[in-house]
N, C-alpha and C. Protein backbone atom coordinates (compact mmCIF):
# COMPACT_ATOMS: atom_id res chain seq x y z
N UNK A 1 -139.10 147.45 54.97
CA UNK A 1 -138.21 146.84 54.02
C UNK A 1 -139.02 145.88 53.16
N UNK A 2 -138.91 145.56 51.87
CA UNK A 2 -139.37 145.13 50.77
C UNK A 2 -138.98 143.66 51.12
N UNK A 3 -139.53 142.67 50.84
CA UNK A 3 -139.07 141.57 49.71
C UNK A 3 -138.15 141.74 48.89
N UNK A 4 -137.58 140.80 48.08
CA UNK A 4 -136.66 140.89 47.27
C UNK A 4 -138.10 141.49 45.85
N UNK A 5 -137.76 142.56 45.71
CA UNK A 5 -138.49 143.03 44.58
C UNK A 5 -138.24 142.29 43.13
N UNK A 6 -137.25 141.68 43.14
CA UNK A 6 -137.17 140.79 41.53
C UNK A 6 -138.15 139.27 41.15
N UNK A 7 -138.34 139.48 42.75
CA UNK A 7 -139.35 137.89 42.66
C UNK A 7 -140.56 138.04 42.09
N UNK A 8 -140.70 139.28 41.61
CA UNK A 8 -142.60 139.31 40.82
C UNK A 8 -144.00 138.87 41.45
N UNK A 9 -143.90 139.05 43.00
CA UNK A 9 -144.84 139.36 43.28
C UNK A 9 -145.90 140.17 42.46
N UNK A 10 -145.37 141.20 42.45
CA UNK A 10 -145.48 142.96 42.36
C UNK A 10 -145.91 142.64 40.28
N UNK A 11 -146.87 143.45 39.90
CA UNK A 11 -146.87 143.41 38.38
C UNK A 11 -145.88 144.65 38.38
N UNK A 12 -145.70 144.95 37.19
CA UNK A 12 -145.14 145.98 36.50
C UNK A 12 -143.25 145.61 36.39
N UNK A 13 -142.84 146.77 36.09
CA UNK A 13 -141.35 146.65 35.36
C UNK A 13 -140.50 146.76 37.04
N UNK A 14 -139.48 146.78 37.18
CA UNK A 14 -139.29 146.54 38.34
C UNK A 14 -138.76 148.10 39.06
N UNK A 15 -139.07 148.92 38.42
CA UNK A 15 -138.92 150.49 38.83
C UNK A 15 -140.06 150.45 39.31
N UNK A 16 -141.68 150.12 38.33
CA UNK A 16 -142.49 150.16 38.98
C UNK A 16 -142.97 149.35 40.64
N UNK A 17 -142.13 148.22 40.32
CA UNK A 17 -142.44 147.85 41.69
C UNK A 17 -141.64 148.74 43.06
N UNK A 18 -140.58 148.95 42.33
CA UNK A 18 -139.97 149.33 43.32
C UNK A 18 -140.55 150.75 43.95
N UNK A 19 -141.49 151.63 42.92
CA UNK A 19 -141.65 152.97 43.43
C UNK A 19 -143.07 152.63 44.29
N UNK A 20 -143.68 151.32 43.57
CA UNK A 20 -144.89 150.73 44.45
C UNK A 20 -144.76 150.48 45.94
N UNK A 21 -143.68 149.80 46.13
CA UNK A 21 -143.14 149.13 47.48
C UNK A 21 -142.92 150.68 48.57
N UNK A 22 -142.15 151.45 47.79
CA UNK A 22 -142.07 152.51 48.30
C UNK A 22 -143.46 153.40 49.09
N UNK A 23 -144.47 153.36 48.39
CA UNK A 23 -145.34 154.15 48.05
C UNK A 23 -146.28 153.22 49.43
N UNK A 24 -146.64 152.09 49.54
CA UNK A 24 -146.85 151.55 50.03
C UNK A 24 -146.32 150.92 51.61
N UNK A 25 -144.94 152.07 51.96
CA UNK A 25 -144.32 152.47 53.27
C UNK A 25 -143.01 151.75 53.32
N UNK A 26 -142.63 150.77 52.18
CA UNK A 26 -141.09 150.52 52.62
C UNK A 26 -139.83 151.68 52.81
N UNK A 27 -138.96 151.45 53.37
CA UNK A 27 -138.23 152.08 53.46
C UNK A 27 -137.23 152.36 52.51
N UNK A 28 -137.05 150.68 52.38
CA UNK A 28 -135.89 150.22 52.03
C UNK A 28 -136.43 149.34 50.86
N UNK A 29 -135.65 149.34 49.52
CA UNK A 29 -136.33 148.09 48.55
C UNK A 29 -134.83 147.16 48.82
N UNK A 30 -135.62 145.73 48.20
CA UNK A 30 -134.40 144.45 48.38
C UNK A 30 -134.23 144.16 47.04
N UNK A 31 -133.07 143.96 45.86
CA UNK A 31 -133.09 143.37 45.31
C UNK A 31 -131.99 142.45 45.10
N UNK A 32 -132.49 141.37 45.26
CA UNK A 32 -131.33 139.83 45.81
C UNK A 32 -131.02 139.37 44.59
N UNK A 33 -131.35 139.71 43.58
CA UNK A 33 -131.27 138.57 41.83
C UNK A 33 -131.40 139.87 40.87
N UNK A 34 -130.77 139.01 39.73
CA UNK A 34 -130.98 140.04 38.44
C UNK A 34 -129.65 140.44 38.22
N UNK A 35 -130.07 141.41 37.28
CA UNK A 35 -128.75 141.65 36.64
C UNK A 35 -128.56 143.31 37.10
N UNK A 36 -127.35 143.97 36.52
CA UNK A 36 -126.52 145.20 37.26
C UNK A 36 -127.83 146.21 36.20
N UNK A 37 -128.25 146.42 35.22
CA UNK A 37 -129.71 147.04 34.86
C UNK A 37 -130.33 147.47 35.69
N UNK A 38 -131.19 146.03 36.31
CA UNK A 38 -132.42 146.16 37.35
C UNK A 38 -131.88 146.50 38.63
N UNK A 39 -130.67 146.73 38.71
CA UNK A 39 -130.24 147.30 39.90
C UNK A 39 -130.21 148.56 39.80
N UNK A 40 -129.62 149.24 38.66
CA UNK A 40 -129.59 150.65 38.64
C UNK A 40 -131.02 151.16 37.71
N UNK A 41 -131.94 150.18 37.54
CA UNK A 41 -133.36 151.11 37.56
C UNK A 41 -134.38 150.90 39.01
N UNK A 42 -133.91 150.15 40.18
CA UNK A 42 -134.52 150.17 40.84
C UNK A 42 -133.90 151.43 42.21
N UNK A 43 -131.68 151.56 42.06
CA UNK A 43 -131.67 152.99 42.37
C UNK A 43 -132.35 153.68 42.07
N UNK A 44 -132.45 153.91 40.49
CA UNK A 44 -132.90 155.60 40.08
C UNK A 44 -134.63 155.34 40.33
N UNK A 45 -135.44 154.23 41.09
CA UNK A 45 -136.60 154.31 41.00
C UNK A 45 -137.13 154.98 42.57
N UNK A 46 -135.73 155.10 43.44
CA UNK A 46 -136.58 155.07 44.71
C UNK A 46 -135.86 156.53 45.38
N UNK A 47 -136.36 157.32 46.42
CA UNK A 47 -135.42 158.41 46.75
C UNK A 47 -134.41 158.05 48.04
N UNK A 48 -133.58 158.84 47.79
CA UNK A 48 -132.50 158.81 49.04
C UNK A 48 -133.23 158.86 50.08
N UNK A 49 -132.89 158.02 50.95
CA UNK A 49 -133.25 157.29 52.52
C UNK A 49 -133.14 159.01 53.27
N UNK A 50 -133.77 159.58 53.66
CA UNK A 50 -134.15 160.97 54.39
C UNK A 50 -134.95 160.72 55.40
N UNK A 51 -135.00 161.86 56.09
CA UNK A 51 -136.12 162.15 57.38
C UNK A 51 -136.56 161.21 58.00
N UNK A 52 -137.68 160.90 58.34
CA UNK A 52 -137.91 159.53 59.39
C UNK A 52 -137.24 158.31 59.28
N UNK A 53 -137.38 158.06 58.01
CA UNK A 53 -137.09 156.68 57.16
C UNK A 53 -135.22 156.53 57.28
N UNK A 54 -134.47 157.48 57.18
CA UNK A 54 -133.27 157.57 57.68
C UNK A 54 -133.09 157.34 59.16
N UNK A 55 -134.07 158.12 60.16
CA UNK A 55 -133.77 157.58 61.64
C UNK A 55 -134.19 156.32 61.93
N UNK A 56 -135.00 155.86 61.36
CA UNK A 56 -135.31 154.19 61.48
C UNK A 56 -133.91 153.55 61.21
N UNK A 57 -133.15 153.81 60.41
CA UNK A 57 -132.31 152.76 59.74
C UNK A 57 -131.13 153.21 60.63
N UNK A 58 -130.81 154.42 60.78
CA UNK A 58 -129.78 154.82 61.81
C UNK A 58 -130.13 154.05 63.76
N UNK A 59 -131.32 153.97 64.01
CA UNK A 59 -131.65 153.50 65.22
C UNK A 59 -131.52 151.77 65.13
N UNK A 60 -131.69 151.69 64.01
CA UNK A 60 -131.95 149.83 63.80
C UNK A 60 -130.19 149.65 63.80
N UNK A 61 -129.18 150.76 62.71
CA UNK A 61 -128.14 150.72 63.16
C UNK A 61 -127.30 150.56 64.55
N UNK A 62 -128.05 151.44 65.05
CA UNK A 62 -127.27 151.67 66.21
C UNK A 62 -127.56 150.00 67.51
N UNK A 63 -128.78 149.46 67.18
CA UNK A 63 -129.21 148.13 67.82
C UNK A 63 -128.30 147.01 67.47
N UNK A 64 -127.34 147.07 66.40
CA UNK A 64 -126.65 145.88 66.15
C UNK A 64 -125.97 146.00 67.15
N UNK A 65 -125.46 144.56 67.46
CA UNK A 65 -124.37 143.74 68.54
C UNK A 65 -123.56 143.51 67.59
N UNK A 66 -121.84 143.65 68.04
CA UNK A 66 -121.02 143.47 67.37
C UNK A 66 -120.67 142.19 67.60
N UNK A 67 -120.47 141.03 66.71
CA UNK A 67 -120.29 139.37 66.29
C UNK A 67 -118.87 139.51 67.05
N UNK A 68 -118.81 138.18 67.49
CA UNK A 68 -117.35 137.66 67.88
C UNK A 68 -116.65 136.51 66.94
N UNK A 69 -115.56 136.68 67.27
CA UNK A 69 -114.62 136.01 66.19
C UNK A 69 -114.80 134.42 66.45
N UNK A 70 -115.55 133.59 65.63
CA UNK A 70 -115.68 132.48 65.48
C UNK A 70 -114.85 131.47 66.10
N UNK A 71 -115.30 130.64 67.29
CA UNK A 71 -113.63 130.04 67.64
C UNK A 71 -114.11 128.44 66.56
N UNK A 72 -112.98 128.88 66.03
CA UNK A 72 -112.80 127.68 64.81
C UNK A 72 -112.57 126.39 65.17
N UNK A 73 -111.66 126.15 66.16
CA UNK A 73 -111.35 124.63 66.69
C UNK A 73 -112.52 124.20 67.04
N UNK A 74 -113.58 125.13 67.78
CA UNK A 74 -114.58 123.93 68.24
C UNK A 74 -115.64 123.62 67.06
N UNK A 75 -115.84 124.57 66.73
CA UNK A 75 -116.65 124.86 65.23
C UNK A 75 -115.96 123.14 63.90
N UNK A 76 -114.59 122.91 64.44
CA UNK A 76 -113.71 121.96 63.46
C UNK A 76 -114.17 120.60 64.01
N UNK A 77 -114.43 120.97 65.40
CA UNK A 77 -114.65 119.83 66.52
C UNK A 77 -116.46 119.33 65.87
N UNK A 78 -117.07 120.18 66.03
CA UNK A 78 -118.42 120.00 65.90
C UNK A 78 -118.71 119.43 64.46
N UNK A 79 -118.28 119.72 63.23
CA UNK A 79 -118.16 119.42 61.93
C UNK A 79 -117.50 117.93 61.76
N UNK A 80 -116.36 117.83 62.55
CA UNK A 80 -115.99 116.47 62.55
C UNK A 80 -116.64 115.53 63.44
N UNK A 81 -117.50 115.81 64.38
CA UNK A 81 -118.60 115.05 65.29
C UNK A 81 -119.51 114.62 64.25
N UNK A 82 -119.69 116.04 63.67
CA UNK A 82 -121.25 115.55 62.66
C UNK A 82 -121.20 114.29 61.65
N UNK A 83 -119.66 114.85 60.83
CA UNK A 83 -119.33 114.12 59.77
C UNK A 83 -119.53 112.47 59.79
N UNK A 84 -119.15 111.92 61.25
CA UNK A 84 -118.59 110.57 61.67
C UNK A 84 -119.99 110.32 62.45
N UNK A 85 -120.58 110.75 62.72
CA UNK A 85 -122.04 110.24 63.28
C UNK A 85 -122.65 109.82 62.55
N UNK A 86 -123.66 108.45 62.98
CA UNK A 86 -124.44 107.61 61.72
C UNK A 86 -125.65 108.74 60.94
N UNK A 87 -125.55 108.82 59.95
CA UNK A 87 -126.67 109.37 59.14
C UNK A 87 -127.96 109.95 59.44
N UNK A 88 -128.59 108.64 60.18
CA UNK A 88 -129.91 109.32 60.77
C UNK A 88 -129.42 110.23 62.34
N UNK A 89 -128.30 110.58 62.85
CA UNK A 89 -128.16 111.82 63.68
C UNK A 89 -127.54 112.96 62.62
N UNK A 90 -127.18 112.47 62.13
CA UNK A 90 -126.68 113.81 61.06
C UNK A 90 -128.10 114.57 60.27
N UNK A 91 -128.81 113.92 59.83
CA UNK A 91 -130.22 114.38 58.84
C UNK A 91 -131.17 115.32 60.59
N UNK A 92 -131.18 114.49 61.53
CA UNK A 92 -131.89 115.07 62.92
C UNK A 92 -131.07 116.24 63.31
N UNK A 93 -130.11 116.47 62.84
CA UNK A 93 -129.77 117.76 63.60
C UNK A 93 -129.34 118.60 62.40
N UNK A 94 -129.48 118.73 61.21
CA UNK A 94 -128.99 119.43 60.11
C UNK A 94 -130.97 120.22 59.54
């Protein structure tokens, strides 16, 4: 998996980076910024996720743990601990 390809590491236009990143064994390109353009020239820059590079992402799939539902009261509890604690414990644990 890439970097966020919009950060310009990489010279060139951002198809080129993106077919670079590729070329260079990512799987997957990232692009976190920019506009809906550089998104659909960095789709049309890379090929559909296939053959190995598909079972990687299907196995990395299959490794997620499913999240549990946030218990909010204590989460309300902990936020209002923080809030009311003097400053220098708030900056030490943030």
């Amino acid at each position: 998996m890439s970097d966020d390809i919009s950060m310009g590491a990489l010279s060139g236009s951002i198809a080129e980076r993106s077919r670079a990143a590729i070329t260079a064994g990512c799987d997957v390109i990232l692009h976190c910024n920019g506009g809906l353009d550089e998104m659909r020239d960095v789709a049309d820059a890379v090929p559909v996720l296939t053959g190995q590079a598909a079972a990687r992402a299907e196995a990395a799939l299959a490794r997620r743990v499913a999240s549990r539902a946030p218990d909010l009261a204590a989460l309300r509890a902990e936020f209002g601990a923080l809030m009311t604690a003097p400053a220098s414990v708030r900056r030490a644990t943030s």
